[in-house]
Protein backbone atom coordinates (compact mmCIF):
# COMPACT_ATOMS: atom_id res chain seq x y z
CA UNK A 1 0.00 0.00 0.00
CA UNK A 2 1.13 3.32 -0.17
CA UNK A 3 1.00 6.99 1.59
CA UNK A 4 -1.76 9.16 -0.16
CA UNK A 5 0.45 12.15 -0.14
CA UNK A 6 3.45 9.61 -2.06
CA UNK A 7 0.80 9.15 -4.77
CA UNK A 8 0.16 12.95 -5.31
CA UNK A 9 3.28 14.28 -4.63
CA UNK A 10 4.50 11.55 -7.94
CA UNK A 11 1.24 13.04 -9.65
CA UNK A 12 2.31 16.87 -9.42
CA UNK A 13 5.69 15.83 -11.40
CA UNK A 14 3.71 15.20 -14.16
CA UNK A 15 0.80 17.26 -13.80
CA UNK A 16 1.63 19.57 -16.51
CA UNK A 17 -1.73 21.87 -16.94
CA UNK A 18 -4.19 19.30 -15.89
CA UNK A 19 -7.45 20.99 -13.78
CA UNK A 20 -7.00 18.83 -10.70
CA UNK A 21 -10.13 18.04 -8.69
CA UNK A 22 -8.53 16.67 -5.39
CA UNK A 23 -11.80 15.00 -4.40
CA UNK A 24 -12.79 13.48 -0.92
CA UNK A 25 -9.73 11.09 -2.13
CA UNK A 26 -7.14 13.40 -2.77
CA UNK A 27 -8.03 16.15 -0.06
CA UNK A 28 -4.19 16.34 0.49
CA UNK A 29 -3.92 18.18 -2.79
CA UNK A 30 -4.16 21.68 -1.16
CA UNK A 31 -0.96 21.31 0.78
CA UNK A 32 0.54 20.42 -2.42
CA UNK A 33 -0.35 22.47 -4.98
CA UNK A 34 -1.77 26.17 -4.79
CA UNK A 35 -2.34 26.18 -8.64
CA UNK A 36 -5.51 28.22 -10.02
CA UNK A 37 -7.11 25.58 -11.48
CA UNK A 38 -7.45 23.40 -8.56
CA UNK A 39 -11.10 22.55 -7.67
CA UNK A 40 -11.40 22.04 -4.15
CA UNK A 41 -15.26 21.77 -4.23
CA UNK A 42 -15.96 21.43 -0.11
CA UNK A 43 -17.41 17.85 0.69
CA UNK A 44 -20.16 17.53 -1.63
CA UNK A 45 -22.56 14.17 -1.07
CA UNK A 46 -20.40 11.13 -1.55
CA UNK A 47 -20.30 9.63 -4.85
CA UNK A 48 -20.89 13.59 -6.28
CA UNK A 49 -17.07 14.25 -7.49
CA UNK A 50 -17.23 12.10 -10.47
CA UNK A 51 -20.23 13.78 -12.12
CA UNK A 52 -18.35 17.21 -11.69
CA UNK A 53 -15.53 15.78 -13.13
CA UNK A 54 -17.06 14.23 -16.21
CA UNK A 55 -18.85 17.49 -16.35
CA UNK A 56 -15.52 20.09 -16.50
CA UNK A 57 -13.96 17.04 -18.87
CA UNK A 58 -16.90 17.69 -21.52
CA UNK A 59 -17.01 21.19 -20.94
CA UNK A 60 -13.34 21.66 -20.88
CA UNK A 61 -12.34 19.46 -24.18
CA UNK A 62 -8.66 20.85 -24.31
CA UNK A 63 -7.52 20.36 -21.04
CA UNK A 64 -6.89 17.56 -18.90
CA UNK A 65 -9.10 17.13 -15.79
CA UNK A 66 -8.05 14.78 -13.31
CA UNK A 67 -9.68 13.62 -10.37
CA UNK A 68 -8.61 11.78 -7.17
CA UNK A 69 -12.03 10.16 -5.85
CA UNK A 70 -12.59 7.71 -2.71
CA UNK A 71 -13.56 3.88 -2.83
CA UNK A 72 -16.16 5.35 -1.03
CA UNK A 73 -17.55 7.73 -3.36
CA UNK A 74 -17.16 5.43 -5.98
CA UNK A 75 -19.25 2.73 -4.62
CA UNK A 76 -21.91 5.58 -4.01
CA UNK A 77 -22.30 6.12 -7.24
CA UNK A 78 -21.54 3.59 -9.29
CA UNK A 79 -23.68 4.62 -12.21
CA UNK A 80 -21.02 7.39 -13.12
CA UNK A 81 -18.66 4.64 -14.50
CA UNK A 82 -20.81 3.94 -17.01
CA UNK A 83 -21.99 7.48 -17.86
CA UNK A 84 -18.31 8.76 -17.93
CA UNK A 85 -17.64 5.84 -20.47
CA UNK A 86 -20.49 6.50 -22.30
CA UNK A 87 -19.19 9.78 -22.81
CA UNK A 88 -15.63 8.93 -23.38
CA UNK A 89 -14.22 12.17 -22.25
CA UNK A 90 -10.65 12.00 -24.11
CA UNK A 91 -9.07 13.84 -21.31
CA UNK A 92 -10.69 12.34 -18.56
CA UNK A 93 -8.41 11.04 -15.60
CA UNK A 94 -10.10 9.30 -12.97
CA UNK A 95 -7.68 8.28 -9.77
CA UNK A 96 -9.23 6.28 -7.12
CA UNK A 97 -7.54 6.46 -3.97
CA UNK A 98 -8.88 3.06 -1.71
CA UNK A 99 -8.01 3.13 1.80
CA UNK A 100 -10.63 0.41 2.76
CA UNK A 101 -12.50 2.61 5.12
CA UNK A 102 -14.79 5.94 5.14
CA UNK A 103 -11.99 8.01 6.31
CA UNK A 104 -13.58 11.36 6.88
CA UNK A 105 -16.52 9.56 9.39
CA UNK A 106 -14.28 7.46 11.83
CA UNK A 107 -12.63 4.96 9.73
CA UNK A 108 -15.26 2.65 9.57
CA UNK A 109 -14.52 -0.19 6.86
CA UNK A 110 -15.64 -0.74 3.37
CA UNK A 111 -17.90 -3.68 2.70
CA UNK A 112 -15.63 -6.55 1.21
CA UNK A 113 -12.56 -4.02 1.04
CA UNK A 114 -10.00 -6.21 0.27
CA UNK A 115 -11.47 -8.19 -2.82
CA UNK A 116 -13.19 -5.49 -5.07
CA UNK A 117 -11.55 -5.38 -8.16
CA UNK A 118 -12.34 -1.69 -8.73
CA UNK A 119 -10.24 -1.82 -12.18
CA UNK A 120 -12.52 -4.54 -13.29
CA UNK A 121 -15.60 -2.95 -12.40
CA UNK A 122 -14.81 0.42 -14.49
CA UNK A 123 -13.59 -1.92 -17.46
CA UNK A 124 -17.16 -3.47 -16.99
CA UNK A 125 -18.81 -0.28 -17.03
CA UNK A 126 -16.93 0.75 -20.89
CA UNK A 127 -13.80 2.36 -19.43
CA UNK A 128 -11.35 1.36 -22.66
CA UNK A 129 -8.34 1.76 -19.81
CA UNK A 130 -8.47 0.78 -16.18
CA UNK A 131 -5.26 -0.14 -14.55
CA UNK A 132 -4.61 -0.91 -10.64
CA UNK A 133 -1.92 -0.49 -8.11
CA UNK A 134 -0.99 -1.54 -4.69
CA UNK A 135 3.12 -0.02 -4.86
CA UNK A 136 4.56 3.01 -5.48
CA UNK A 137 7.41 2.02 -8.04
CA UNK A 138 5.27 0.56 -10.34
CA UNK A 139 3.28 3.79 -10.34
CA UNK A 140 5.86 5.99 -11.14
CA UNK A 141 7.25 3.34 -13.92
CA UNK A 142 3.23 3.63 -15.39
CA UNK A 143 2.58 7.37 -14.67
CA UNK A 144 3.95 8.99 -17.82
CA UNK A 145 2.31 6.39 -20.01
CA UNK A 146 -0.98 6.69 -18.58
CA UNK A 147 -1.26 10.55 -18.69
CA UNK A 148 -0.03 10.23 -22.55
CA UNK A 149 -2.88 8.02 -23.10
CA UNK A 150 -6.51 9.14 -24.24
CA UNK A 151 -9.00 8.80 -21.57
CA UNK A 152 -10.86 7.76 -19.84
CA UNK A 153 -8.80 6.15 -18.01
CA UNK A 154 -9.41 4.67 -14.65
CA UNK A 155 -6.45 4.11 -12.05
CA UNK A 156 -7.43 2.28 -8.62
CA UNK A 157 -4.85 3.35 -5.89
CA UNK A 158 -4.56 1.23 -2.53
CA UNK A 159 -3.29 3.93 -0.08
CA UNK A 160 -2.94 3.25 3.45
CA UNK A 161 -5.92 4.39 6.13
CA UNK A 162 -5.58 8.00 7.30
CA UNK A 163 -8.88 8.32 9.32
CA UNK A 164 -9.45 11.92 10.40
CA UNK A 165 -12.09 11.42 13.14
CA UNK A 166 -13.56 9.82 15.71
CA UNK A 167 -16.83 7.46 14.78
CA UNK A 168 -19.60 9.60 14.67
CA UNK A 169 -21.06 8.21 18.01
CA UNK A 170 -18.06 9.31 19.91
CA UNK A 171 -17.40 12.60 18.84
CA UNK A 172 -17.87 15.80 21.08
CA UNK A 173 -21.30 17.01 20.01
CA UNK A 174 -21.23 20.63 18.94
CA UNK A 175 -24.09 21.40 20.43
CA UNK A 176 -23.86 21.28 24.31
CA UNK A 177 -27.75 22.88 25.23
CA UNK A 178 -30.35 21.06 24.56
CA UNK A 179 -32.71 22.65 21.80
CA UNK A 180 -35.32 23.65 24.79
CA UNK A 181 -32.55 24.89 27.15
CA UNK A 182 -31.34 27.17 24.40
CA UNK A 183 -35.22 28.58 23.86
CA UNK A 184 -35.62 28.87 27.56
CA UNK A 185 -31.91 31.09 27.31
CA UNK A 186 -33.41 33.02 24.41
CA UNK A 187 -36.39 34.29 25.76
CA UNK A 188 -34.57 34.82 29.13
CA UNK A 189 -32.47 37.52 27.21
CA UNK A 190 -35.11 38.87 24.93
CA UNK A 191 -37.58 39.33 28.63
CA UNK A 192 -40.44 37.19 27.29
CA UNK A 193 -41.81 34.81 29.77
């Protein structure tokens, strides 16, 4: 497996003009590149990246859009394979970063993690390219190549687990009053009984 931020750090060496949209995969992206034409778009519903994406590809024929998407999002929206390779976007880059878990809700896992063959299920959808890595080397042997290549291409990434917070059930709720404590403290202010 390897380090998300290995993965993107190899990507920005051959970025060249691409419109990057780091996705809920490649979040990392903003401490890498502070490039105009990055596309941080906030955390949209899962599975909502790849529509964008296809979207600025079709919209944006002469430029290369790449995006770094999540198992998770993926699996949310599976449909989008088969749209985006009904479309065939020629410069359509789609980078899957799978860390077998919902990182960004408490690291829970991803149903059957470790035997979806993500690359097979975008080559069943009509992706004409879908490749698959687990190492580092072999990335960076692969990366030029793929980039050359029309799209769309489809790249599954393992990258290691970085989960960024505690399960939902055990986080510090935000809200410490209760909803009729803070209507009691309300009126109390405003003097109506």
């Amino acid at each position: 497996m390897m380090h998300t931020t290995d993965v993107l750090n190899l990507f920005a060496e051959h970025r060249g003009d691409a419109i990057v949209i780091p996705g809920r995969g490649g979040r990392h992206w903003v401490n890498i590149s502070e490039s105009a034409t990055d596309l941080p778009l906030g955390d949209p519903a899962m599975g909502g990246h790849a529509g964008f994406g296809l979207g600025l590809a079709l919209a944006q024929p002469n430029r290369k859009v790449v995006l770094f998407d999540s198992e998770g999002d993926v699996l949310m929206s599976l449909g989008m394979l088969a749209t985006i390779a009904e479309q065939a976007p020629t410069n359509f880059y789609h980078f899957m970063l799978d860390n077998e878990c919902y990182a960004t809700t408490g690291g829970q896992p991803v149903p059957n993690a470790k035997h979806v063959d993500y690359a097979s299920i975008a080559r069943g959808a009509g992706y004409p390219r879908a490749l698959a890595f687990n190492e580092l080397e072999p990335l960076r042997r692969e990366l030029p190549g793929i980039l050359r290549q029309p799209g769309p291409v489809f790249v599954a990434l393992k990258v290691l687990p970085e989960v960024e917070n505690t399960p939902i059930g055990g986080r510090v709720r935000w809200r410490k009053r209760a909803a009729d404590k803070v209507v009691q403290d309300l009126r109390a202010e405003l003097g109506v009984p």
